[in-house]
Protein backbone atom coordinates (compact mmCIF):
# COMPACT_ATOMS: atom_id res chain seq x y z
CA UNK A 1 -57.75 18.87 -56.24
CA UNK A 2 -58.98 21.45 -53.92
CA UNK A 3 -59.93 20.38 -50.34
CA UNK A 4 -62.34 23.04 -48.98
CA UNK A 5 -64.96 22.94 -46.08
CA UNK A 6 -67.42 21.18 -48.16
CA UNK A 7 -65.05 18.40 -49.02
CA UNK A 8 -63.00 18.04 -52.16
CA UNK A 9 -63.36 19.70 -55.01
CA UNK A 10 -61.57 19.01 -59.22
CA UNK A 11 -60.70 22.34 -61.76
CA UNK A 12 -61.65 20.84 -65.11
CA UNK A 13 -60.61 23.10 -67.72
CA UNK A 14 -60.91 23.28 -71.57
CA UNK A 15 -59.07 25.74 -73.73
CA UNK A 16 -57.57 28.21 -70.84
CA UNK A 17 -61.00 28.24 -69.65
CA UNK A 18 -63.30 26.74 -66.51
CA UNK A 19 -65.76 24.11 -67.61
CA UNK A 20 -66.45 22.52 -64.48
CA UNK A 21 -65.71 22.37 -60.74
CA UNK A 22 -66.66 19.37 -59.32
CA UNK A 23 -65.73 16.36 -56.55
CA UNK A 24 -64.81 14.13 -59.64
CA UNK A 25 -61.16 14.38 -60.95
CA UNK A 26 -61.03 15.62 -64.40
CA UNK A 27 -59.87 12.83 -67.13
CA UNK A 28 -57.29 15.35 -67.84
CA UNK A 29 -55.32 17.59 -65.44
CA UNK A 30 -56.19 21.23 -65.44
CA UNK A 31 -54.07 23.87 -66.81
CA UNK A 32 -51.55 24.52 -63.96
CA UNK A 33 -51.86 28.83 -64.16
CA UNK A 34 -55.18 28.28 -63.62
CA UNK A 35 -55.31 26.07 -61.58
CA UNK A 36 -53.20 28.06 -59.42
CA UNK A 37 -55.75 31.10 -59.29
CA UNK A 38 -58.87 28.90 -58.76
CA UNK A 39 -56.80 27.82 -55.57
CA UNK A 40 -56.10 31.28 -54.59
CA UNK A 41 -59.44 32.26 -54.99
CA UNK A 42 -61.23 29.25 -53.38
CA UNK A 43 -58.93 30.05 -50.40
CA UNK A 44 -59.77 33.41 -49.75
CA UNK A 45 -63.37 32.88 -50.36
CA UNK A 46 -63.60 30.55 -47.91
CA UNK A 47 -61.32 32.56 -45.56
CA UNK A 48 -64.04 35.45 -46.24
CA UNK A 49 -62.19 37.62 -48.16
CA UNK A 50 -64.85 36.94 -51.22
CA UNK A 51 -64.02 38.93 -54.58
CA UNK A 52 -65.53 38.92 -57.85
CA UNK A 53 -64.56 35.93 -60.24
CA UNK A 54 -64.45 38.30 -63.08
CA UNK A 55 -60.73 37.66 -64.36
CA UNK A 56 -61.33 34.18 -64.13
CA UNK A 57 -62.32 32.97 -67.89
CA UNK A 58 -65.50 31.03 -66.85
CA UNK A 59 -66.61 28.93 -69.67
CA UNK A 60 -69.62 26.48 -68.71
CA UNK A 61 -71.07 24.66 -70.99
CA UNK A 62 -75.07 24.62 -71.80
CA UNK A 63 -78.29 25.32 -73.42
CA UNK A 64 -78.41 28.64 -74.13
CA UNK A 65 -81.24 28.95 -71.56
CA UNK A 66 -78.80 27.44 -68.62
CA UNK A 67 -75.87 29.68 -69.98
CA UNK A 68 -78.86 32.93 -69.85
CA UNK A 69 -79.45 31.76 -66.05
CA UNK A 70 -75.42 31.55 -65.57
CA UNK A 71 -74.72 34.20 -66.75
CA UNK A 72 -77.74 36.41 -64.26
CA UNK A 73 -76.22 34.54 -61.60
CA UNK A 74 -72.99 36.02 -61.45
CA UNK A 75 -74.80 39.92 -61.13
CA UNK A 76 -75.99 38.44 -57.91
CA UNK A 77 -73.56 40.21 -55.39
CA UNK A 78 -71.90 38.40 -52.33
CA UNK A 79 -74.20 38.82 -49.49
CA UNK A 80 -77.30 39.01 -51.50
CA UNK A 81 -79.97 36.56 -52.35
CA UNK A 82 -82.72 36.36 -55.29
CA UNK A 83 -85.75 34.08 -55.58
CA UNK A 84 -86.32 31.71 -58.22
CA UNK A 85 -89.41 33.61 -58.88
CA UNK A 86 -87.76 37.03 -59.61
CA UNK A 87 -85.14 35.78 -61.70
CA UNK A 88 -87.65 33.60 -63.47
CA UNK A 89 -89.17 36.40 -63.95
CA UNK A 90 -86.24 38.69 -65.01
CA UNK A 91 -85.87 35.58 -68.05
CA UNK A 92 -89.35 35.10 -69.12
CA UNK A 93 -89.00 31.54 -67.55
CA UNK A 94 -90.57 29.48 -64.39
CA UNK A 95 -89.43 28.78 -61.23
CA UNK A 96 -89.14 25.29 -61.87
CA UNK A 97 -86.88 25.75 -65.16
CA UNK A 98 -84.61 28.50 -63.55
CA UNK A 99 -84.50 25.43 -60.57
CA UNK A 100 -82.96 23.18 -63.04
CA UNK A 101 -80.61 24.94 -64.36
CA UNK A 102 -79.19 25.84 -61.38
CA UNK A 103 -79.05 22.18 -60.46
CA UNK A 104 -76.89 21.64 -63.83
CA UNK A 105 -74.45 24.56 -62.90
CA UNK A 106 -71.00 23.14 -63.63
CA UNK A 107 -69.14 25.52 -61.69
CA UNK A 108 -70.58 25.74 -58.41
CA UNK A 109 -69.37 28.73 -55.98
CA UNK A 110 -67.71 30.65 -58.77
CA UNK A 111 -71.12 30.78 -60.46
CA UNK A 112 -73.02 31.49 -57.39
CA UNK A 113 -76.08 29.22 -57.71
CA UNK A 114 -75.99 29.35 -53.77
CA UNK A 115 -77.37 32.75 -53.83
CA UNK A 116 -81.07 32.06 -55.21
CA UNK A 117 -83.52 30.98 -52.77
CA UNK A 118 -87.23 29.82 -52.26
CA UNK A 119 -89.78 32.31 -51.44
CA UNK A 120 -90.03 30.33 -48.21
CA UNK A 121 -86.31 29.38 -47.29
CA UNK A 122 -83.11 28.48 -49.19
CA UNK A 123 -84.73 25.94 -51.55
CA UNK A 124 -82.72 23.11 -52.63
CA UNK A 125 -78.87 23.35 -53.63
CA UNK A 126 -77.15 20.44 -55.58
CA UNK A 127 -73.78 21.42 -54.44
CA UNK A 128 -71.95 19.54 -51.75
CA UNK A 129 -73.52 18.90 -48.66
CA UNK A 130 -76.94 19.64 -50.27
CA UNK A 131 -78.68 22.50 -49.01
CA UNK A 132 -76.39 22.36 -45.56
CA UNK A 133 -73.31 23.06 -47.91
CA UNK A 134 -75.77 26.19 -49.39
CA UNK A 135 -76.53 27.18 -46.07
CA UNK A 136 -72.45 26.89 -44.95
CA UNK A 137 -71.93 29.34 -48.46
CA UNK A 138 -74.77 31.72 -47.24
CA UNK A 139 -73.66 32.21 -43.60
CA UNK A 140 -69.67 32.30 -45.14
CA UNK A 141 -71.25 35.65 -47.31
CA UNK A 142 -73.00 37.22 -44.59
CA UNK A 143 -76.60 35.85 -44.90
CA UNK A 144 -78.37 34.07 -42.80
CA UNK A 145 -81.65 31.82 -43.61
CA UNK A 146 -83.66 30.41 -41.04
């Protein structure tokens, strides 16, 4: 268990991979390596120091449509936001259907879900605290929503 500013947080991990991070413990504990570097990582994220996730081995599982989403997400750098629209856009979907697979992201944070936004404000955020929590995330990478 992980406790960060938005409350505790479980590694659930399958094959030496990330399936899920989540505030429900996992039926089995996590690997301990890697559970060490999600705890290294979560700590200097939210100490600021945000890098990318790209040698952790990030394995959600999904449609392929929610894995297409997933996947765009993480090209979305630190600091920066996209709409629902544009990335709907970017894979031939809607709004709405890019909106639910980001509420089914099972790895909130290190698949940045945070980072996409409504046209008119930060839209809704599933994550913990609700869209306070995506706001904290936001501010914590440099952006801020009004």
């Amino acid at each position: 268990m992980f406790v960060t500013p938005l409350g505790e947080m479980w590694l659930h991990t399958r094959d030496h991979a990330i399936v899920a991070l989540s505030p429900h413990a996992p039926v089995e504990p996590p690997e301990e390596g890697l559970r060490v570097r999600v705890e290294e990582w979560l700590a200097d994220y939210f100490a600021g120091h945000i890098r990318s996730v790209a040698g952790l081995p990030l394995a959600p599982v999904g449609t392929p449509f929610r894995l297409r989403v997933w996947e765009r997400l993480q090209a979305i750098p630190p600091g920066r936001v996209e709409s629902y629209g544009s990335l709907a856009r970017v894979l031939g979907s809607s709004p709405r259907a890019v909106g639910m697979a980001l509420a089914a992201n099972p790895i909130p944070i290190l698949i940045p879900c945070h980072r996409v936004v409504a046209a008119d404000g930060p839209g809704g955020y599933s994550g913990a605290r609700g869209v306070e929590g995506k706001r904290f995330l936001l501010r914590l990478e440099g952006v801020v929503m009004s």
